[in-house]
Structures are given as C-alpha cells and as structure tokens.
N, C-alpha and C. Protein backbone atom coordinates (compact mmCIF):
# COMPACT_ATOMS: atom_id res chain seq x y z
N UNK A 1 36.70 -11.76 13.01
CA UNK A 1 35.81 -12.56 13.82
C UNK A 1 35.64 -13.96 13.21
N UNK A 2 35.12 -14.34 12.06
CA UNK A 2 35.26 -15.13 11.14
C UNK A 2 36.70 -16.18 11.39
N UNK A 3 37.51 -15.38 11.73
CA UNK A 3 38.97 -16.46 11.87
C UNK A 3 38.92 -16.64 13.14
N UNK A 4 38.68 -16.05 14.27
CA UNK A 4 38.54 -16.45 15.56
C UNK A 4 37.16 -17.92 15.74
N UNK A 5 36.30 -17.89 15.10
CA UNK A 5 35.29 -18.96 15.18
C UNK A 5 35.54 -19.98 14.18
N UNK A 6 36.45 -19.85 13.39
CA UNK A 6 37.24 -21.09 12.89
C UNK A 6 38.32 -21.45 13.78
N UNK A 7 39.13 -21.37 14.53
CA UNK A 7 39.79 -21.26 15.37
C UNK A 7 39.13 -22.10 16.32
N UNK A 8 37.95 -21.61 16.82
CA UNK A 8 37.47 -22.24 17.73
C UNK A 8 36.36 -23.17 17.62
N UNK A 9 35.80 -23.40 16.16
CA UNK A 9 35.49 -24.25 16.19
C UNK A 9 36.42 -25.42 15.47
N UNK A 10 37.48 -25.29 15.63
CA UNK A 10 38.74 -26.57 15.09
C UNK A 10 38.80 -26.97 16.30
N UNK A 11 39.04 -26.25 17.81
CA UNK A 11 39.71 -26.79 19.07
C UNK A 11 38.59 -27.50 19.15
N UNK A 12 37.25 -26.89 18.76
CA UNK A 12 36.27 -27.84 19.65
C UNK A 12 35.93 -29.32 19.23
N UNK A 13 36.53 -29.27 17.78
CA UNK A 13 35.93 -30.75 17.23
C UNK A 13 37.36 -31.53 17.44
N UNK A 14 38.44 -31.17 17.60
CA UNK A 14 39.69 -31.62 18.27
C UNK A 14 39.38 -32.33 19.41
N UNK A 15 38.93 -31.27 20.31
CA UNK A 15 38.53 -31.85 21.75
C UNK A 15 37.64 -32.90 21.81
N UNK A 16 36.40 -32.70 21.10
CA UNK A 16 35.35 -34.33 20.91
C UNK A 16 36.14 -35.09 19.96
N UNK A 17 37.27 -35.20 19.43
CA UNK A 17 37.96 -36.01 18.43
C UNK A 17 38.85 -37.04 19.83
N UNK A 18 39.39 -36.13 20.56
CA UNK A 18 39.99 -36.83 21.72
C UNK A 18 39.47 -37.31 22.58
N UNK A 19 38.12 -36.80 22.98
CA UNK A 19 37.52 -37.51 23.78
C UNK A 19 36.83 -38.91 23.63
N UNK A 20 36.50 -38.38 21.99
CA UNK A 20 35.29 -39.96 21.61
C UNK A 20 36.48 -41.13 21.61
N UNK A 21 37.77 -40.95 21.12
CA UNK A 21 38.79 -42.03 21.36
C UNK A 21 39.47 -42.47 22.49
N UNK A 22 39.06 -41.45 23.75
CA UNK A 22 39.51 -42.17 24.76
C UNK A 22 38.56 -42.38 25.51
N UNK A 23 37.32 -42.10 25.23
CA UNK A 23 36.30 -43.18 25.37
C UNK A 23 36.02 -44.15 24.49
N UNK A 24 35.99 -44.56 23.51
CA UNK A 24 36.22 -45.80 22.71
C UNK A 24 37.40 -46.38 23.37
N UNK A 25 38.71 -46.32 23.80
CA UNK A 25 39.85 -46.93 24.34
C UNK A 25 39.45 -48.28 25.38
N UNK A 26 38.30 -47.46 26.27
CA UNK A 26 38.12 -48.49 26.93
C UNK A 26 36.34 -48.38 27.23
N UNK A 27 36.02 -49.69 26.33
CA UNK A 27 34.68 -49.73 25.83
C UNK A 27 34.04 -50.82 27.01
N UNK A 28 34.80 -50.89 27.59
CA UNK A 28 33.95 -51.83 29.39
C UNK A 28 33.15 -50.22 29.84
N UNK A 29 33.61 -48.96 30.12
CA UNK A 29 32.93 -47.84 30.17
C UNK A 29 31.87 -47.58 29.88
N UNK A 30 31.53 -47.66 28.59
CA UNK A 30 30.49 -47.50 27.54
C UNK A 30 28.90 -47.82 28.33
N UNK A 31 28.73 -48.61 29.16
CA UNK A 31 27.44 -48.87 29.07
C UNK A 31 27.57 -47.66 30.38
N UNK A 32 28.60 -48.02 31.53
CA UNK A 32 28.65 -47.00 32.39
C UNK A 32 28.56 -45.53 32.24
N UNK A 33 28.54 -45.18 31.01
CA UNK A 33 28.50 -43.69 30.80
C UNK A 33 27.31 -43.87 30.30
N UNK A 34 26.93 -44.39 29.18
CA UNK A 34 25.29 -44.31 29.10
C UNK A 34 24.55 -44.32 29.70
N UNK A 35 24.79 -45.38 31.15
CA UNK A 35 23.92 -44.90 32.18
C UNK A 35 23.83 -43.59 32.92
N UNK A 36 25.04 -42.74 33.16
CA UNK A 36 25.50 -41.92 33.61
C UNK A 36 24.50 -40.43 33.03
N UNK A 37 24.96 -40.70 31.09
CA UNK A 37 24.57 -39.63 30.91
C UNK A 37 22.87 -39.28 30.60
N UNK A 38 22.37 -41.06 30.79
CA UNK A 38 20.96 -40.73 30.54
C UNK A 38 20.30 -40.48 32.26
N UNK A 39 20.98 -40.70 33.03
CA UNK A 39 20.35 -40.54 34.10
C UNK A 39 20.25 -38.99 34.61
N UNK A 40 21.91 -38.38 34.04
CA UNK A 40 21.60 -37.00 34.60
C UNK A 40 20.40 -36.06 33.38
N UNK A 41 20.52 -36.40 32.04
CA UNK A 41 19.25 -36.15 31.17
C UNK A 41 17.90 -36.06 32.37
N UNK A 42 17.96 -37.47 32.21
CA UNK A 42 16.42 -37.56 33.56
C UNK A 42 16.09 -37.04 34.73
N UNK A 43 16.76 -36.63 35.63
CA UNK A 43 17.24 -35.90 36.63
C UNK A 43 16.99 -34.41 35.86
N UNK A 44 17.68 -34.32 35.20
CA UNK A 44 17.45 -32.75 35.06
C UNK A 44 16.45 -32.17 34.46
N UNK A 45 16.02 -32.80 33.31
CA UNK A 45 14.55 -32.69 32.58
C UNK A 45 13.48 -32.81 33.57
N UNK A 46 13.49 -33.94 34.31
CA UNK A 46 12.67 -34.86 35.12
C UNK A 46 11.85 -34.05 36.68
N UNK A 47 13.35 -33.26 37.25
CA UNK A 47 13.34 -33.10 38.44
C UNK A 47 13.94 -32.23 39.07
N UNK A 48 15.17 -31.57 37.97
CA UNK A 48 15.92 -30.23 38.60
C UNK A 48 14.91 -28.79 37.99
N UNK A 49 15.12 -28.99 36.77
CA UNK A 49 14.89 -28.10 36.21
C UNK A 49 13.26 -27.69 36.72
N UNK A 50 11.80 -28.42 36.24
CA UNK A 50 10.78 -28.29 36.87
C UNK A 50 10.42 -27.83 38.69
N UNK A 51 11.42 -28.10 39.25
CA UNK A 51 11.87 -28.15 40.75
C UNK A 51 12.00 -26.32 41.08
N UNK A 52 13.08 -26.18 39.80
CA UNK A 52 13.88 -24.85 40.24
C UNK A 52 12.96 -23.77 39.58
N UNK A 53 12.35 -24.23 38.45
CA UNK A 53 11.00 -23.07 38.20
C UNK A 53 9.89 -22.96 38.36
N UNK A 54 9.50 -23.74 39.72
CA UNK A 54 8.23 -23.68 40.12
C UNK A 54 8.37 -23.31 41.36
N UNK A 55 9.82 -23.39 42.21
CA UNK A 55 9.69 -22.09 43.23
C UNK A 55 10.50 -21.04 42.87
N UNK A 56 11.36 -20.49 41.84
CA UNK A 56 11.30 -19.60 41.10
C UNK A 56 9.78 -18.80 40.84
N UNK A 57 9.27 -19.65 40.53
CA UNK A 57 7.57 -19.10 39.94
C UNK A 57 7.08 -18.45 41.49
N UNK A 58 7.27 -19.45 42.06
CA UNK A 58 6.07 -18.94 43.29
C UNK A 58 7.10 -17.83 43.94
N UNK A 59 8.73 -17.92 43.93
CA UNK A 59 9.43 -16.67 44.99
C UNK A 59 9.34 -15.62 44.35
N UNK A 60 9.51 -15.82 42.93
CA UNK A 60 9.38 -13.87 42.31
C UNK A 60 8.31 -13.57 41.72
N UNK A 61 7.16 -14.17 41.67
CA UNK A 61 6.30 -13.64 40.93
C UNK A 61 5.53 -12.58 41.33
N UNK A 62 5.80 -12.50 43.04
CA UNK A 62 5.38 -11.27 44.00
C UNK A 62 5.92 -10.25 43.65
N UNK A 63 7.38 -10.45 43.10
CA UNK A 63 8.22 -9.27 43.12
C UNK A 63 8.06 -8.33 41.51
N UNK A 64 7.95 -7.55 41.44
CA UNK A 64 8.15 -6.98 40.62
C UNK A 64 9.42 -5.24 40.46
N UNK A 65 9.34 -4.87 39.13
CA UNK A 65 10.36 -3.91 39.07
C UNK A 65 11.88 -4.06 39.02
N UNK A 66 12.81 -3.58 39.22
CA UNK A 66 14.25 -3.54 39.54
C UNK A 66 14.49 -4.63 39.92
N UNK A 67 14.04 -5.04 41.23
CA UNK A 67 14.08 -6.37 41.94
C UNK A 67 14.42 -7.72 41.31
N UNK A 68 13.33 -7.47 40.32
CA UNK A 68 13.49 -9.26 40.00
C UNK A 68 14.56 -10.15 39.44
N UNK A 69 14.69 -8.82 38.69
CA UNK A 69 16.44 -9.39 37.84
C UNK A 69 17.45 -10.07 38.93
N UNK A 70 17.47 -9.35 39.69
CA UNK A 70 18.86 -9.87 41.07
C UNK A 70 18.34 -11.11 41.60
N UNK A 71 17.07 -10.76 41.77
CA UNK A 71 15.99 -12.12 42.87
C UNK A 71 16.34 -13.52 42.29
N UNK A 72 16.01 -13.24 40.50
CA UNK A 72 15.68 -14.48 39.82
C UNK A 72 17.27 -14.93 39.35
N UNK A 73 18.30 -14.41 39.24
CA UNK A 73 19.77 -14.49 39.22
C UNK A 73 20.50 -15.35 40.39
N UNK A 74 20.12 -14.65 41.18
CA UNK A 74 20.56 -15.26 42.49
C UNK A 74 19.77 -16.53 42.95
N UNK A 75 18.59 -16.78 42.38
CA UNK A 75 18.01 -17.94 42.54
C UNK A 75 18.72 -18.60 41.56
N UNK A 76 18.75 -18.94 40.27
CA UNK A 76 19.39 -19.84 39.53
C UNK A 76 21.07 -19.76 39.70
N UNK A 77 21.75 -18.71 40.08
CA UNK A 77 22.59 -19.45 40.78
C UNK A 77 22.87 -20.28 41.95
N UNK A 78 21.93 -20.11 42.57
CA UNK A 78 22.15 -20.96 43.84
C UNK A 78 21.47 -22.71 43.11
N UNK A 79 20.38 -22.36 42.56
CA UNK A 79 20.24 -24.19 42.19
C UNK A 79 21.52 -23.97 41.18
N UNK A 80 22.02 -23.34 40.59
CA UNK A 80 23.27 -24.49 39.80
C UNK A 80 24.49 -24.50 40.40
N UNK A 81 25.28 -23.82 41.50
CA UNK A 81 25.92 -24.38 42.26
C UNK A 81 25.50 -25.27 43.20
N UNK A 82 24.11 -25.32 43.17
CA UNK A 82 23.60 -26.59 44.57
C UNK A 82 23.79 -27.68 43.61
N UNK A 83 23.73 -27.95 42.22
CA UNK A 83 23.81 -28.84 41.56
C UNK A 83 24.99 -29.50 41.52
N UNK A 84 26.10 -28.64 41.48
CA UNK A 84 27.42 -29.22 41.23
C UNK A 84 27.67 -29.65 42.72
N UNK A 85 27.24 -28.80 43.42
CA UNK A 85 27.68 -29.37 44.93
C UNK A 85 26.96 -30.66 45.47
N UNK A 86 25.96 -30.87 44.89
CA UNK A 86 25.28 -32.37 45.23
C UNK A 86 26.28 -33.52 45.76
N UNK A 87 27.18 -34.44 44.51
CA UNK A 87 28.14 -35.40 45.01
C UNK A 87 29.07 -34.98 45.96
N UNK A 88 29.37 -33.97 46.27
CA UNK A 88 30.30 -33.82 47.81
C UNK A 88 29.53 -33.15 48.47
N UNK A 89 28.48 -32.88 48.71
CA UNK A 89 27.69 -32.68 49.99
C UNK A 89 26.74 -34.03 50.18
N UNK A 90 26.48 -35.09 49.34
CA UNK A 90 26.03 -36.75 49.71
C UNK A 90 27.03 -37.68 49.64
N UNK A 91 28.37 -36.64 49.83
CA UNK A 91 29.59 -37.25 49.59
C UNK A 91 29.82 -38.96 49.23
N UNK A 92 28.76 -38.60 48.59
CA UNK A 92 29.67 -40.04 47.09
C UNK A 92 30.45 -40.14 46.76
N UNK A 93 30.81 -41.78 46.39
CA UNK A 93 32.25 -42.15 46.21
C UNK A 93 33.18 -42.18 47.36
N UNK A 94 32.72 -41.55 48.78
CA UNK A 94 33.31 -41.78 49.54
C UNK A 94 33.91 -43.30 50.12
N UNK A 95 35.23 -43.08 50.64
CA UNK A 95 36.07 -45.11 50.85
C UNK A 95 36.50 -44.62 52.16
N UNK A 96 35.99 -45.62 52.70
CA UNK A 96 36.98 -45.35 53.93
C UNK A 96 38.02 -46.29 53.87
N UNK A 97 38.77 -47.00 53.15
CA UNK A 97 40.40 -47.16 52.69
C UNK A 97 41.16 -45.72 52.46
N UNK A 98 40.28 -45.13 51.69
CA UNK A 98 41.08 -43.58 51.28
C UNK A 98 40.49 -42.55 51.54
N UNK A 99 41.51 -42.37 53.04
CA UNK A 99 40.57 -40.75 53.81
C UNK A 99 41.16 -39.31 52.96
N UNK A 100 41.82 -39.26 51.65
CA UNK A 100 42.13 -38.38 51.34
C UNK A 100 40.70 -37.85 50.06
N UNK A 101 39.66 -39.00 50.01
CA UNK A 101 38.84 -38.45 49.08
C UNK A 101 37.96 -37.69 50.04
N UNK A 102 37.16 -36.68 49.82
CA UNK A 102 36.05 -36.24 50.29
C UNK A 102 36.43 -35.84 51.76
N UNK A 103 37.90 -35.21 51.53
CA UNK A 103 38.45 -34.53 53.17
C UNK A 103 38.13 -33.40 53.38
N UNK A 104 37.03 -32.49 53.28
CA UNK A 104 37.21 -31.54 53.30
C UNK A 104 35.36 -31.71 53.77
N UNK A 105 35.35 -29.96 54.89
CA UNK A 105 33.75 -29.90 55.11
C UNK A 105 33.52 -29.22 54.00
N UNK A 106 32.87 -30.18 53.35
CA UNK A 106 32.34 -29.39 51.47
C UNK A 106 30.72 -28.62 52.33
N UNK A 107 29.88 -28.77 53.07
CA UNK A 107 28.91 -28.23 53.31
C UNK A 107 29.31 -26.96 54.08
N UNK A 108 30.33 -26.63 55.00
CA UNK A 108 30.62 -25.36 55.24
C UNK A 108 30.84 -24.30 53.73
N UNK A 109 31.85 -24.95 52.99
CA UNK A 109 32.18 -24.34 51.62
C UNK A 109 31.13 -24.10 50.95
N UNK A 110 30.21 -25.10 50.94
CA UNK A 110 28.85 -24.65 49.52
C UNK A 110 27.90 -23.31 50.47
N UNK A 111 27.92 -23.42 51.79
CA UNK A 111 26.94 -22.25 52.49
C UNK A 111 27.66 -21.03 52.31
N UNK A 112 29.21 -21.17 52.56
CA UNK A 112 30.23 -19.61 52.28
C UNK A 112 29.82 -19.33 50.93
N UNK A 113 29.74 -19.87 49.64
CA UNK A 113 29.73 -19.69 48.62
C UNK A 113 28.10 -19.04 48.48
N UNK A 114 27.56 -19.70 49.24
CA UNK A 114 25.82 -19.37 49.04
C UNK A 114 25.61 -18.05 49.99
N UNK A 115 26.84 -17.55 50.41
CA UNK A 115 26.14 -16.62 51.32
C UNK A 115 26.67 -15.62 50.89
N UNK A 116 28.23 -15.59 50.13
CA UNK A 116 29.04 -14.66 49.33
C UNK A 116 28.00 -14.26 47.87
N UNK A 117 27.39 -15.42 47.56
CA UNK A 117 26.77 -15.26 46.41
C UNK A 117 25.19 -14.35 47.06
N UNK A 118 24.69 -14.42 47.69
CA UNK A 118 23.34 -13.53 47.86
C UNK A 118 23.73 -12.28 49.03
N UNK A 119 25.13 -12.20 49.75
CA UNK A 119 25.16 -10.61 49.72
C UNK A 119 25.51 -9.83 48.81
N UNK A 120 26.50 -10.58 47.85
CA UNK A 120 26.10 -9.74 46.32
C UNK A 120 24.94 -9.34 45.64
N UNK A 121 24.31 -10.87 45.54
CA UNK A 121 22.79 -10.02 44.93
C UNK A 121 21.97 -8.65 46.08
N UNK A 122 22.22 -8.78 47.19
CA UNK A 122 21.47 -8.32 48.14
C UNK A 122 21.91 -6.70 47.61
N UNK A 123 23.39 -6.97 47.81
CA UNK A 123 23.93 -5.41 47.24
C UNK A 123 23.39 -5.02 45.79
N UNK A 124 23.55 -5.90 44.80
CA UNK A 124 22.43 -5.80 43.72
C UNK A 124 21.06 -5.07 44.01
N UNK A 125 20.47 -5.61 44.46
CA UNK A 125 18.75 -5.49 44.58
C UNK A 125 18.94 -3.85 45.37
N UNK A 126 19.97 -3.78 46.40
CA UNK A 126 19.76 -2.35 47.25
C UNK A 126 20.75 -0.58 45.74
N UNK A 127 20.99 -1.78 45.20
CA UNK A 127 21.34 -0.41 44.06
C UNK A 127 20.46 -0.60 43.07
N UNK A 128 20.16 -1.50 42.87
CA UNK A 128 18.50 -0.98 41.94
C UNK A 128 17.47 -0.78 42.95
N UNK A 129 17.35 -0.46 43.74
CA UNK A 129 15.95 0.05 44.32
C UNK A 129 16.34 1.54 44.64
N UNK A 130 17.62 1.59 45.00
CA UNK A 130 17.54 2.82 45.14
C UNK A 130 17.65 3.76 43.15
N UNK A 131 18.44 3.39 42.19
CA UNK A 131 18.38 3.88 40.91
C UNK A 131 16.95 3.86 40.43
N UNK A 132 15.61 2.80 40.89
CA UNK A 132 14.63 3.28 40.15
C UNK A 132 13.94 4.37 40.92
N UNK A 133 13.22 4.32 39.68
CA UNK A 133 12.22 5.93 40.00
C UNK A 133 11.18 5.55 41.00
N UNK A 134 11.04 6.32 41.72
CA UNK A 134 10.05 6.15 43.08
C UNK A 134 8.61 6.46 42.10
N UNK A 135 7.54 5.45 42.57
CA UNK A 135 6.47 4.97 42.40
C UNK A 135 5.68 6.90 42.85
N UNK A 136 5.55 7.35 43.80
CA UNK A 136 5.29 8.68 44.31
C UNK A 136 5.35 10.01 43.85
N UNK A 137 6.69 10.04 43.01
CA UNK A 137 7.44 10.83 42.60
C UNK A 137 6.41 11.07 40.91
N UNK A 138 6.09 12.68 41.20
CA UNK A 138 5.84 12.89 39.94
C UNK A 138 6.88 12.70 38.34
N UNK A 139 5.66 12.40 37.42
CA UNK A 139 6.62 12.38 36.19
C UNK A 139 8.19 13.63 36.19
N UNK A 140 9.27 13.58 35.57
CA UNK A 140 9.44 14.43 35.30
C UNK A 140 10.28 15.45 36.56
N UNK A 141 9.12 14.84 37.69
CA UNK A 141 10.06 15.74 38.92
C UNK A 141 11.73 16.16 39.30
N UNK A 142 11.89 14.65 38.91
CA UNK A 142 13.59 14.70 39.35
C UNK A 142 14.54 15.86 38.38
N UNK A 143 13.60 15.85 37.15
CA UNK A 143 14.40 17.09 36.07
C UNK A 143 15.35 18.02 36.66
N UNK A 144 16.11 18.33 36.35
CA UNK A 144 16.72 19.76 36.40
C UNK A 144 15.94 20.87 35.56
N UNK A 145 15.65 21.85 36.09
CA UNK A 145 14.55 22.77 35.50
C UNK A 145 15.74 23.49 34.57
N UNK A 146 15.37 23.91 33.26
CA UNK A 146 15.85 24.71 32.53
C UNK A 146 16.87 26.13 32.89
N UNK A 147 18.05 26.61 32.35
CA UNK A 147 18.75 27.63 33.04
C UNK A 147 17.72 29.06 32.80
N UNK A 148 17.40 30.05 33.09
CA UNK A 148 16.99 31.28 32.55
C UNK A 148 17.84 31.80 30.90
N UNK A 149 17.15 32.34 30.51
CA UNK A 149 17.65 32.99 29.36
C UNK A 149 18.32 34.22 29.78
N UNK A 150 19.45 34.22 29.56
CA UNK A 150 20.30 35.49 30.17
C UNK A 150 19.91 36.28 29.90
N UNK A 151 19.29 36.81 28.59
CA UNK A 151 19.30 38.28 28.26
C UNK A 151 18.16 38.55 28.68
N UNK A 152 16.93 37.86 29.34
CA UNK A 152 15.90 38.43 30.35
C UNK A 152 16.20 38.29 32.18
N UNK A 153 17.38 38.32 32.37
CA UNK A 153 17.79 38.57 34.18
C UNK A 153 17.73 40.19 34.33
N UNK A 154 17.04 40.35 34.93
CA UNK A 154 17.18 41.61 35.56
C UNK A 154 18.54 42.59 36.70
C-alpha cells in the first residue's frame, strides 16, 4: 500500500508540476484565472453550498429511518450535477460565428440524467423500506422460532 501512495503521490505532484508551467507559459492568463478561481470560491462558499443545505435541511428533516440516506444522496447529487451543468444550460461562451459550440439540447440531457438519477434513488428508498423492520411488528417477531429437541417428539 505504502508503494501504491508513493506512486500516486509522484503522478500527483507531476501533474501540478505541469500544470503550474503551463500556466506560467502564458502569464496574460494569470489575472484571468484568479478571477475565475476566486469567483467560483465565492459562489460556492457564498451561495451553492448554503443554498443546497438549507433545502436539504428543510426536504429531509421530515424524513426519517431507511429513507434518508437515498433522499439526502439523491439530493446532493442532483445539486452537483446541476452544478456542472450550469455553463451549458446558460449556455455560455456561446458564438454565433461557431454553431458547432453549444450544439446540442444540453437541458433535455441534464433532465434524462436527473431523472435516471432519482429512479435509482427511488428504487433505493423502495428496498430500504421494504428491508427495515416495520414500526408495528413486535420485537423479535420476525425470528424463526427454535427447532424442537428431538429426543422429546413424541
């Protein structure tokens, strides 16, 4: 294990070794990415994140048991693919010189994806409700009762 996380942590400082130089390459960039990366900082500290756990808060806090795990899963996946899907569903960057950017209905695609993604959870939530123990159901009930002791059968 030990040689696998040297391993991987060589690729990884490789990879920021290549990157910080081809961002240094062309240092007209530089302020453009600082803006870039402090804005999505702000945005996400600011306005995603607080956003996504305060109706998180208010959608599952009703729910309890089996449930919530799938509920609260399927909620944070849907804000973090709604996240990535943001710039091609406000399809930014769009040119109309070049109809080959942003050709595609990206909002049909992000709803297939959002709808593939919560009949899974749905199937989720309907196999844990049915695996937990019914609220009704005495302790113990579901047991299999003990075999008889053979040598007292009549």
């Amino acid at each position: 294990m030990r040689v696998l996380r040297t391993i991987l942590l060589l690729l990884g400082v490789a990879g920021l070794a290549v990157g910080g130089v081809l961002l240094l390459d062309s240092v007209q960039t530089l302020p453009d990415v600082a803006i870039w990366a402090g804005a999505g900082v702000v945005l996400h500290d600011g306005l995603w994140a607080p956003l996504v756990f305060f109706l998180g808060l208010l959608g599952v806090s009703r729910v309890r048991g089996p449930l919530r795990a799938p509920l609260m899963t399927g909620l944070w996946v849907s804000a973090a693919v709604t996240l990535v899907a943001l710039p091609v569903l406000g399809r930014f960057g769009e040119r109309p010189d070049n109809p080959s950017l942003l050709n595609r209905n990206y909002t049909a695609g992000w709803l297939v994806v959002l709808a593939v993604l919560w009949a899974l959870v749905g199937a989720w939530m309907l196999m844990a409700g049915r695996a937990a123990p019914r609220a009704d159901a005495a302790p113990g009930a579901d047991a299999v009762p003990p075999d008889p002791d053979p040598d007292q059968r009549s």
